[in-house]
Protein backbone atom coordinates (compact mmCIF):
# COMPACT_ATOMS: atom_id res chain seq x y z
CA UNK A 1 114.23 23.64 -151.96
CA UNK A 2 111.23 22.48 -153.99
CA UNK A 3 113.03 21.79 -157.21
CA UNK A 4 115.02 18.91 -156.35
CA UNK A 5 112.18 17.29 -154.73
CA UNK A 6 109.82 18.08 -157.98
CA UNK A 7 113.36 15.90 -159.97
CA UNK A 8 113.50 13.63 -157.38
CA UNK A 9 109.67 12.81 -157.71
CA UNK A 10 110.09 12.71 -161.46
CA UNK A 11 112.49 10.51 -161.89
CA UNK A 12 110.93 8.02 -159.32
CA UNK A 13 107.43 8.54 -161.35
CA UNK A 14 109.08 7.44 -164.85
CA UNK A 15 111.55 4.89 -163.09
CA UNK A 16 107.64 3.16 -161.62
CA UNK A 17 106.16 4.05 -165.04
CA UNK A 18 109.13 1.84 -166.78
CA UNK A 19 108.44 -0.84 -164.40
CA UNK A 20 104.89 -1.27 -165.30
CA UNK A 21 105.65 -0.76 -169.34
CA UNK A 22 108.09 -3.70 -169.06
CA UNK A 23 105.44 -6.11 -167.69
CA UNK A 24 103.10 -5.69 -170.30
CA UNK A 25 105.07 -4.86 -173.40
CA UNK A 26 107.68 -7.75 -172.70
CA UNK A 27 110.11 -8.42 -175.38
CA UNK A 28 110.59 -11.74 -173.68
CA UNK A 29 107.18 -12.67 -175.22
CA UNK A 30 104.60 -15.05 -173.64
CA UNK A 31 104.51 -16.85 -169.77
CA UNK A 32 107.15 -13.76 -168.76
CA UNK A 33 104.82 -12.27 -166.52
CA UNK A 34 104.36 -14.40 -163.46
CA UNK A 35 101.42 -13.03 -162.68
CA UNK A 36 98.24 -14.69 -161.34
CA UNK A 37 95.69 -13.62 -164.51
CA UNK A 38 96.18 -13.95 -168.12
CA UNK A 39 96.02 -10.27 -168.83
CA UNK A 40 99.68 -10.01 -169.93
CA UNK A 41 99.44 -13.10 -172.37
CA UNK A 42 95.83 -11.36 -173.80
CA UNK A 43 98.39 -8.10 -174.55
CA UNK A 44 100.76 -10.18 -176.33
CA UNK A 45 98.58 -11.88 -178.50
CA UNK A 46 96.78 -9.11 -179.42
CA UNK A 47 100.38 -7.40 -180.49
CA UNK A 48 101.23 -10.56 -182.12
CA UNK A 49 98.41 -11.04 -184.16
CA UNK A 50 97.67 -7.28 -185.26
CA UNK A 51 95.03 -7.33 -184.00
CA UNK A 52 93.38 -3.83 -183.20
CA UNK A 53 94.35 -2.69 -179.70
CA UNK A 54 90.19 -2.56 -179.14
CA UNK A 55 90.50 -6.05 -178.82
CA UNK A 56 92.54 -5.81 -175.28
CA UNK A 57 90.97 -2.48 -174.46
CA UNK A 58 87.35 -3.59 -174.24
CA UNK A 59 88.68 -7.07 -172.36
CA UNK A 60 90.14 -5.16 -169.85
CA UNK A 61 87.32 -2.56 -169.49
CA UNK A 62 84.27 -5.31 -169.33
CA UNK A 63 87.17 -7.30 -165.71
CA UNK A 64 86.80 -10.20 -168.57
CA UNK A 65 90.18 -11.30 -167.91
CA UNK A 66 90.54 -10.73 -163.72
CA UNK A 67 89.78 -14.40 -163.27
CA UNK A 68 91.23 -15.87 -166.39
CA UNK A 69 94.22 -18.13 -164.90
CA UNK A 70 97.68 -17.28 -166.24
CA UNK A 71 97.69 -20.35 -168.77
CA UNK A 72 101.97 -20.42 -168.16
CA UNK A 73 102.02 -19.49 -164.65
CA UNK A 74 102.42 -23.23 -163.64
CA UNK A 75 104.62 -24.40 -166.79
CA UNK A 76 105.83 -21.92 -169.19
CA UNK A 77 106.89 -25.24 -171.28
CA UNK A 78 103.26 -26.51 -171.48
CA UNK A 79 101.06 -26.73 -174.56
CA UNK A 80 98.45 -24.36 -173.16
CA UNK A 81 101.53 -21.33 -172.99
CA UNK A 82 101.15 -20.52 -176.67
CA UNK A 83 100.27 -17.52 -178.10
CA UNK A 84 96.98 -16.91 -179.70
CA UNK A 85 96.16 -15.95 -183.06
CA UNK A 86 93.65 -13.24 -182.58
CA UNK A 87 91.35 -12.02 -185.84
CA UNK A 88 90.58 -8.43 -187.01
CA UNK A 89 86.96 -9.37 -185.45
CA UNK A 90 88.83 -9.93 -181.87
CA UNK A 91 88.35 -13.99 -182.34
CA UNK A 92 90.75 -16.61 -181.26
CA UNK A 93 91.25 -18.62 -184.65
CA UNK A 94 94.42 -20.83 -183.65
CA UNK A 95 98.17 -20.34 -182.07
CA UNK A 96 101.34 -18.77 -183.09
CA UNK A 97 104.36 -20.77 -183.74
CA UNK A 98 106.89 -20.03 -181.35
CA UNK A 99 109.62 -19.53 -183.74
CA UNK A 100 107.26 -16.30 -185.20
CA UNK A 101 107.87 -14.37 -182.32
């Protein structure tokens, strides 16, 4: 009796856990989101840029980016929706062409 409960509550966990990995690792790249901060963006241009992952980490520890404004929620075409070049040193030093990712 307890087994197929203990599959049925795994499969839901990595079916919500799949969910969650495809917002912020989104192959469809920058303004996919739709959601209200910019913490999805900050992901991507930190994995665009090569940055190291401390960049995002310590962003997301300190709330920095809970009341950032999604910069493509409103217009993915606009010139603000660009990804940012992020430096080894966690700086923003310009964009990314959108044909580079």
């Amino acid at each position: 009796m307890k087994r197929p409960l203990v599959v049925v509550a795994a499969l839901l966990a990595l079916t919500a856990a799949s969910l969650a990995l495809a917002d912020h690792m989104s192959p469809d790249g920058i303004g996919t989101a739709s959601m209200p901060n910019d913490i999805h963006n900050t992901r991507l241009d930190v994995r665009l840029s090569d940055a190291p992952n401390t960049c995002f980490t310590d962003l997301v520890q300190q709330a920095a980016l809970v009341d950032d404004p999604n910069r493509c929620l409103d217009d993915p075409e606009s010139p603000e929706c660009v990804a940012l070049l992020i430096s080894d040193t966690c700086e923003v030093i310009g964009t990314i062409p959108d044909d580079q990712y």
